[in-house]
Protein backbone atom coordinates (compact mmCIF):
# COMPACT_ATOMS: atom_id res chain seq x y z
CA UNK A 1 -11.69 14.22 1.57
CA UNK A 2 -8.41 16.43 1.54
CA UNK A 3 -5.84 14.26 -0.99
CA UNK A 4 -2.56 15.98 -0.20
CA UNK A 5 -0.67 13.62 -2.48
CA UNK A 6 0.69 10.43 -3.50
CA UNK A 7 1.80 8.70 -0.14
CA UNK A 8 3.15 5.71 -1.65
CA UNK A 9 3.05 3.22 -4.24
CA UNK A 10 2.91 -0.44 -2.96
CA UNK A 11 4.93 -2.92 -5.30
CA UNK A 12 4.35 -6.78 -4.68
CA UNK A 13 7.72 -8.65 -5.00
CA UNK A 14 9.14 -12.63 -4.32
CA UNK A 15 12.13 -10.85 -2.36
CA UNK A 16 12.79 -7.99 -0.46
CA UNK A 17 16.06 -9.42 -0.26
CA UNK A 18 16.21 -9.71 -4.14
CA UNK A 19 13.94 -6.04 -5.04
CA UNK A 20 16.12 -4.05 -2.55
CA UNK A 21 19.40 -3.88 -4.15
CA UNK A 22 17.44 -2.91 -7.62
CA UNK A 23 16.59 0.36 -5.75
CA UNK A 24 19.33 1.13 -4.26
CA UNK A 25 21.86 0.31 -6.62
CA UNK A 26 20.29 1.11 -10.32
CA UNK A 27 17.93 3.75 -8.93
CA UNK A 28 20.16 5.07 -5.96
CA UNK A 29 17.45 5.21 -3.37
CA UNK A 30 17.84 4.56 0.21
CA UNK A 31 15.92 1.67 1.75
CA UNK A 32 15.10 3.13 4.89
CA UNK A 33 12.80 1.27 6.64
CA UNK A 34 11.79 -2.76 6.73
CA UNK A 35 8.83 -3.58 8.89
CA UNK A 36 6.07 -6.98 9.39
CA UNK A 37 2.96 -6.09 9.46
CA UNK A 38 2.01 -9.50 11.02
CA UNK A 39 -2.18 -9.36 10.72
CA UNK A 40 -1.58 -8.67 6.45
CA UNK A 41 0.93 -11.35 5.95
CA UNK A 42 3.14 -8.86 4.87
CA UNK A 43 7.21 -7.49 5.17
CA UNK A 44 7.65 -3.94 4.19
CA UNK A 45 10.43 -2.24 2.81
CA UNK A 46 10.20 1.97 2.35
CA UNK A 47 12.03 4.02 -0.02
CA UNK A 48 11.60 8.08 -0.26
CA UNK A 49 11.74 9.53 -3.60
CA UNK A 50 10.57 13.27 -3.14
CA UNK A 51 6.86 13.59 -1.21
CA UNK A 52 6.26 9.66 -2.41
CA UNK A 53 7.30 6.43 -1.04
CA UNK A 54 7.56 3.05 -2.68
CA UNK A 55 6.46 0.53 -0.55
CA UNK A 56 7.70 -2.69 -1.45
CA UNK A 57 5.41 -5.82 -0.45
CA UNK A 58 6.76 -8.89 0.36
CA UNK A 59 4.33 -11.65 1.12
CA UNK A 60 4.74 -13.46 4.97
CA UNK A 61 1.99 -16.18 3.85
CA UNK A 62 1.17 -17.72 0.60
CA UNK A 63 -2.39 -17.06 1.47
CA UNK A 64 -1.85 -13.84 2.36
CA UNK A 65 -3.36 -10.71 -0.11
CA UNK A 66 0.24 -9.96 -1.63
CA UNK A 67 0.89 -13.88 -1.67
CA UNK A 68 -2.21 -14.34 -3.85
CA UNK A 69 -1.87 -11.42 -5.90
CA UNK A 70 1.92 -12.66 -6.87
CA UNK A 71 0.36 -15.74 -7.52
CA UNK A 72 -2.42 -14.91 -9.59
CA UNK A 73 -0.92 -11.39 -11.37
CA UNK A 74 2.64 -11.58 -10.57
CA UNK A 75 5.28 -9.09 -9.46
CA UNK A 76 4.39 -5.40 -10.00
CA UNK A 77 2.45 -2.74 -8.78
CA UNK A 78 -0.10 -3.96 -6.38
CA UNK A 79 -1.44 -0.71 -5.19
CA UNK A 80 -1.72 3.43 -5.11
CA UNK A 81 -2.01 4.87 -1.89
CA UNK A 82 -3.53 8.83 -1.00
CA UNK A 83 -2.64 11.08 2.00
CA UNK A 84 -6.03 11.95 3.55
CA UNK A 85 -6.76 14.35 6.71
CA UNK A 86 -8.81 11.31 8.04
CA UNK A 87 -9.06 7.90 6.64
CA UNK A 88 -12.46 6.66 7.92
CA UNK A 89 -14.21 10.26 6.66
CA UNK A 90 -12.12 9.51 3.36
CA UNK A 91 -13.81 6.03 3.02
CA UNK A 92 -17.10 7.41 4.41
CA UNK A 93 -17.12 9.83 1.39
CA UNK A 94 -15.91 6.98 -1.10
CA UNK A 95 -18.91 5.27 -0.03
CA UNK A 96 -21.58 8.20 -0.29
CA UNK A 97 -20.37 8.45 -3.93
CA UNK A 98 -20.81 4.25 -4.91
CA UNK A 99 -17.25 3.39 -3.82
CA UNK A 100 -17.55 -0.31 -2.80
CA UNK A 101 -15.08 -0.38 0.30
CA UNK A 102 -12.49 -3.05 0.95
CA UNK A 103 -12.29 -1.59 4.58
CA UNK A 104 -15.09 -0.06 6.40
CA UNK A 105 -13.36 1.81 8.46
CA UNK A 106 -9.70 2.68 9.17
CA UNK A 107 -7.10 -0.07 10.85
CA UNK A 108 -3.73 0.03 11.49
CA UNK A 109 -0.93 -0.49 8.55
CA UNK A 110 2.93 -0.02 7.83
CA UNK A 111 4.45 3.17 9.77
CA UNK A 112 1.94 3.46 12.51
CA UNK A 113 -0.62 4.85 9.38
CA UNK A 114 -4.46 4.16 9.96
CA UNK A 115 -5.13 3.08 6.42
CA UNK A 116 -8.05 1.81 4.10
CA UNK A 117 -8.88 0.15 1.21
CA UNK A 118 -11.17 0.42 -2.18
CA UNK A 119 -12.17 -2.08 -3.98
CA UNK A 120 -10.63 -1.87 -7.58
CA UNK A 121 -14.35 -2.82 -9.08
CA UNK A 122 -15.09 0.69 -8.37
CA UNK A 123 -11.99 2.51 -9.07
CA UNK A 124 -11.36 1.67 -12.58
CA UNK A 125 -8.92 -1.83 -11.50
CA UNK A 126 -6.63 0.45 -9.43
CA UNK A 127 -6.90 -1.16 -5.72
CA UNK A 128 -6.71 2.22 -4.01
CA UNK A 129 -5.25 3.31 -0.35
CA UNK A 130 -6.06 5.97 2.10
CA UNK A 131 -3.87 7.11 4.16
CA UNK A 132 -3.71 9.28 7.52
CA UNK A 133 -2.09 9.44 10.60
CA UNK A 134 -5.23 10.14 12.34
C-alpha cells in the first residue's frame, strides 16, 4: 500500500469564514488555499502544519456528506486522510483484507488528488482517506 504519512486531517465546520481566523490567529497558521469541490458539496480551506494539512470542510449543500455529518455529529473532525503511491491499489488492498469501501475506485478530490474512501464500519469509526496524486 506504501502510507508515507498523514496527508491531512479533514475538519467539518458551519464557516470557513468563522473556522479560518481560529487558525490563523490563535494557532498562527497560514490559510493557503480555498477551493469548491462542486460534485461533494463541499468548500475547502488548506492549512500546512509540517508534512500534514488540515483540511477544513465546509458544507455547499445541506444534503451534502459534510452537511449531514454537521447535522447529525456536529462540528469536528470528520476524517483522516493517508498518502498512498496509488489510491485505487490502496483501496484494492483494503478490500482483499475485509475493508468495506466507500469508493471503489479512485475519483478526483481537493488539490487535483485522486482520493478514496473507507467505510468507518471497518476501520474502527474512523472514516478513512487515501490519497495519491496518481
Amino acid at each position: 500500500m506504501g502510507v508515507s504519512h498523514i496527508e491531512h486531517i479533514g475538519i467539518a465546520v458551519n464557516s470557513l469564514e468563522e473556522a479560518i481566523p481560529y487558525y490563523e490567529k490563535v494557532l498562527g497558521l497560514k490559510c493557503y488555499a480555498i477551493e469548491e469541490v462542486a460534485d461533494q458539496k463541499v468548500k475547502t480551506a488548506f492549512f500546512k502544519v509540517g508534512d500534514t494539512k488540515i483540511e477544513l470542510l465546509e458544507s455547499t449543500d445541506p444534503q451534502g456528506p459534510i452537511g449531514k455529518f454537521i447535522e447529525k455529529k456536529g462540528q469536528g473532525i470528520h476524517h483522516l486522510a493517508f498518502a498512498v503511491d496509488n489510491v485505487n491499489e490502496a483501496l484494492t488492498q483494503a478490500s482483499e483484507n475485509g475493508i468495506q469501501l466507500i469508493d471503489q475506485t479512485a475519483r478526483k478530490g481537493a488539490e487535483g488528488l485522486n482520493i478514496g474512501f473507507l467505510h468507518p464500519k471497518s476501520t474502527l469509526g474512523v472514516l478513512t482517506e487515501f490519497c495519491s496524486e496518481k
